[in-house]
C-alpha atoms as a PDB file:
ATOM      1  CA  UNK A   1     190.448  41.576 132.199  1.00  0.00           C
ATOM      2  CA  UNK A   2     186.612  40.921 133.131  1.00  0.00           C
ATOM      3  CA  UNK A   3     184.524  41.360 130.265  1.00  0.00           C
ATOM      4  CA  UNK A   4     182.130  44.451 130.735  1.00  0.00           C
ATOM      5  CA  UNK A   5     178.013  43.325 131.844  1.00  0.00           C
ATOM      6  CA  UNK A   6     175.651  43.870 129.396  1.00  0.00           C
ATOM      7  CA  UNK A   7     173.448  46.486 130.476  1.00  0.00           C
ATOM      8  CA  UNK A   8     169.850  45.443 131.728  1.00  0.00           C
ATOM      9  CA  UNK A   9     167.152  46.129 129.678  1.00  0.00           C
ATOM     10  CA  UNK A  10     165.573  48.328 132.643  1.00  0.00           C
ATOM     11  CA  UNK A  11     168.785  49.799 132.696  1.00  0.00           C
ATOM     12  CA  UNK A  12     168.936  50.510 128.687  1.00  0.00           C
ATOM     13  CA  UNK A  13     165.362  51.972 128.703  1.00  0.00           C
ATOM     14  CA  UNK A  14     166.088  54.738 131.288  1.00  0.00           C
ATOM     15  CA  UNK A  15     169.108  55.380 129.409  1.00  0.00           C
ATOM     16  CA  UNK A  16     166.670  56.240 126.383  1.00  0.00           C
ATOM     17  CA  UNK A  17     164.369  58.171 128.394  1.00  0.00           C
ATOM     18  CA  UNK A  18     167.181  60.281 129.606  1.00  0.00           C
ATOM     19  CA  UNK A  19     168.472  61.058 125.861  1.00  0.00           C
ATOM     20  CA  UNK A  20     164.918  61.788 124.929  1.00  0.00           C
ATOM     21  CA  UNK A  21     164.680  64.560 127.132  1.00  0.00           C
ATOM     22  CA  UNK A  22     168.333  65.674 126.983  1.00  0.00           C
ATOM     23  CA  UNK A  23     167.742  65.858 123.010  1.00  0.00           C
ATOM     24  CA  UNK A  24     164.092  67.628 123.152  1.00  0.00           C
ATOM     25  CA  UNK A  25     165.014  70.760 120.959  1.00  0.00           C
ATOM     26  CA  UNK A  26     168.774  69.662 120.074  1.00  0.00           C
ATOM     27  CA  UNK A  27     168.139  66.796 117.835  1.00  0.00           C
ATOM     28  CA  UNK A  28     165.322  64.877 116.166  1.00  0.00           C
ATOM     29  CA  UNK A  29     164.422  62.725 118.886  1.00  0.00           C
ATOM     30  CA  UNK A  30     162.312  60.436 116.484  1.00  0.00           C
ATOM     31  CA  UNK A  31     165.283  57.595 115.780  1.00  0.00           C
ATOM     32  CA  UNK A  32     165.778  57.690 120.036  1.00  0.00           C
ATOM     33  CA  UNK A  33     161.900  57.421 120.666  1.00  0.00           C
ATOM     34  CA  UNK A  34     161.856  54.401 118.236  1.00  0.00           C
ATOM     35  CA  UNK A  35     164.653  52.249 119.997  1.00  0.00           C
ATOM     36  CA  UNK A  36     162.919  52.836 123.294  1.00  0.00           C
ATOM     37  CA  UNK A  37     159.522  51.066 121.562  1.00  0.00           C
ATOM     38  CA  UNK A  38     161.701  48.436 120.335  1.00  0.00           C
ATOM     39  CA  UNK A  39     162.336  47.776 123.912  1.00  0.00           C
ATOM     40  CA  UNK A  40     159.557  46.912 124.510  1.00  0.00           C
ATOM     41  CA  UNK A  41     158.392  44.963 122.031  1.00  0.00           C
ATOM     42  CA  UNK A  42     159.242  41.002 122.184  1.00  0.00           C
ATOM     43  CA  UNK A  43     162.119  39.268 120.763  1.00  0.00           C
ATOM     44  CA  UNK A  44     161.661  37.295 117.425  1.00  0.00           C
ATOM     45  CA  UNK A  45     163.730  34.735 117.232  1.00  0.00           C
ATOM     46  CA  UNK A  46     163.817  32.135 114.287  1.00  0.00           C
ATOM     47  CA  UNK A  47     165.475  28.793 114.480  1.00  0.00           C
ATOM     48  CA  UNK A  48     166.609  27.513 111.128  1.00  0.00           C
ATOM     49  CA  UNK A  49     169.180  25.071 109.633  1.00  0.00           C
ATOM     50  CA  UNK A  50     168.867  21.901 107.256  1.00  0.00           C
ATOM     51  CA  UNK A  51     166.113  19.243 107.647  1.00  0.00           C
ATOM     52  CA  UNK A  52     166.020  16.376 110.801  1.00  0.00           C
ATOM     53  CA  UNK A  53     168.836  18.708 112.682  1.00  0.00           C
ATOM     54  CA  UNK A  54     166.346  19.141 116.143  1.00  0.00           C
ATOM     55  CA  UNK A  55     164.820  22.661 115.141  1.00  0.00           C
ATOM     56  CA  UNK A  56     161.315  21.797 116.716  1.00  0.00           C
ATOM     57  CA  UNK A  57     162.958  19.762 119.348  1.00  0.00           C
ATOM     58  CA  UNK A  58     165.185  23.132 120.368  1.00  0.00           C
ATOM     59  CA  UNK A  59     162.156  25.098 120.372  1.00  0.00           C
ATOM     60  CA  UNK A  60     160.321  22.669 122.629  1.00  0.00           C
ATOM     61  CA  UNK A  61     162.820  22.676 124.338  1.00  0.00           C
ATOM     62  CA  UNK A  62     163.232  26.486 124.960  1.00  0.00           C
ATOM     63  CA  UNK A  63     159.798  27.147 125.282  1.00  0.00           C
ATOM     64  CA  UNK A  64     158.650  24.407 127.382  1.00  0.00           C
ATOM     65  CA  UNK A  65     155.898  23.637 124.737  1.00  0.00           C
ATOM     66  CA  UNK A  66     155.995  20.450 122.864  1.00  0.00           C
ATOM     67  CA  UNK A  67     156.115  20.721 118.695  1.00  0.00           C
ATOM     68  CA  UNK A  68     153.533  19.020 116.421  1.00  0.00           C
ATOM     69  CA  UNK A  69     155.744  17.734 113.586  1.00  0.00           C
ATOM     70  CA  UNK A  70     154.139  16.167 110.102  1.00  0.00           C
ATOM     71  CA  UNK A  71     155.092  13.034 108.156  1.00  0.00           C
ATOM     72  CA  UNK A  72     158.509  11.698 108.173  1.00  0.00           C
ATOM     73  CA  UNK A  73     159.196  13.890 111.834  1.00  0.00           C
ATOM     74  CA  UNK A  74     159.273  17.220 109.651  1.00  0.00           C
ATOM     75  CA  UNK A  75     158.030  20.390 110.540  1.00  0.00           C
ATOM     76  CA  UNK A  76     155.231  21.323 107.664  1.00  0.00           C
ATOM     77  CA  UNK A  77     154.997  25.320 108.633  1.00  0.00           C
ATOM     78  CA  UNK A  78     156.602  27.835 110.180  1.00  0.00           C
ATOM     79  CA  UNK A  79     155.041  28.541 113.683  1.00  0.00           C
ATOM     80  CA  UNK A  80     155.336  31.223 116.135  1.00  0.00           C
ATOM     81  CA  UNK A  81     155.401  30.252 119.933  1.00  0.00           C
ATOM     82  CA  UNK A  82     155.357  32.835 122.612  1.00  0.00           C
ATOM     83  CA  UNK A  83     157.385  32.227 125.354  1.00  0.00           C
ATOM     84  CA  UNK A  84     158.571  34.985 128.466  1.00  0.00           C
ATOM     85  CA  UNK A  85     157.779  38.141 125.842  1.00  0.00           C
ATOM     86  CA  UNK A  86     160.087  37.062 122.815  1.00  0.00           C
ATOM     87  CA  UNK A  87     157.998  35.055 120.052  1.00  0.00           C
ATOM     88  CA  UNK A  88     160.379  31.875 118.626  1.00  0.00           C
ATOM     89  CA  UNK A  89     159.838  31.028 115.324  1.00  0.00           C
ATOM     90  CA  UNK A  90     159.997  27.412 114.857  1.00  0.00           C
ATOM     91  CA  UNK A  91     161.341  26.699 110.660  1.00  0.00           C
ATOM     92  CA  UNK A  92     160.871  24.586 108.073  1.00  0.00           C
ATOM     93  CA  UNK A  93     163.894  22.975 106.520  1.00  0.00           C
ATOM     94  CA  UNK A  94     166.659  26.007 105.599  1.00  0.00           C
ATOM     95  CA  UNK A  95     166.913  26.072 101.164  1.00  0.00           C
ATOM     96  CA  UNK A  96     169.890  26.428 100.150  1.00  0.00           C
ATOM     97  CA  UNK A  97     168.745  26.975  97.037  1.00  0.00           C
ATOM     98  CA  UNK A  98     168.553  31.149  96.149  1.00  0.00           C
ATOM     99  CA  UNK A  99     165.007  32.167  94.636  1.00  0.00           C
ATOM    100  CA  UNK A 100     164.409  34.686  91.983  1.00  0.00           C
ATOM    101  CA  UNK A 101     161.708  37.413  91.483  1.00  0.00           C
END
């Protein structure tokens, strides 16, 4: 059996457009009208995992936009490239440690 396509996102944002006016006067139409913004907005994406693993390099490499790394070949903050509308968030090292407050 063929695994079903995943619908476009042209395709997914006349679908919402065509339940927002089917629903006008059935249903709230708020929780529809805020998936069809959230179409449109970009993609975050973060890349995370454990220090020296090839976070920046990934997102260099994804991006087409080479990383600044600090001392040591560590990446010192957590920085947001825009790429093809989706922002990817380049990490620091993952903690494994929880925090409290």
């Amino acid at each position: 059996m063929c695994p079903r396509p995943h619908p476009t996102p042209d395709a997914l944002r006349s679908a919402l457009d065509e339940a927002i006016a089917a629903a006008e006067g059935q249903v709230e139409a708020a929780p529809l009208q805020l998936a069809r913004r959230l179409c449109d907005a970009p993609w975050r994406v973060a890349v995370i995992g454990r220090t020296s693993v090839g976070k920046s390099s990934l997102v260099a490499r994804l991006t087409g936009q080479p990383r600044p790394v600090g001392l040591g070949g560590v990446t010192d903050e957590v920085a947001e490239v825009a790429v093809d509308g989706a922002v990817v968030l380049d990490t620091r090292r993952a903690s494994t440690t929880p925090t409290t407050g």
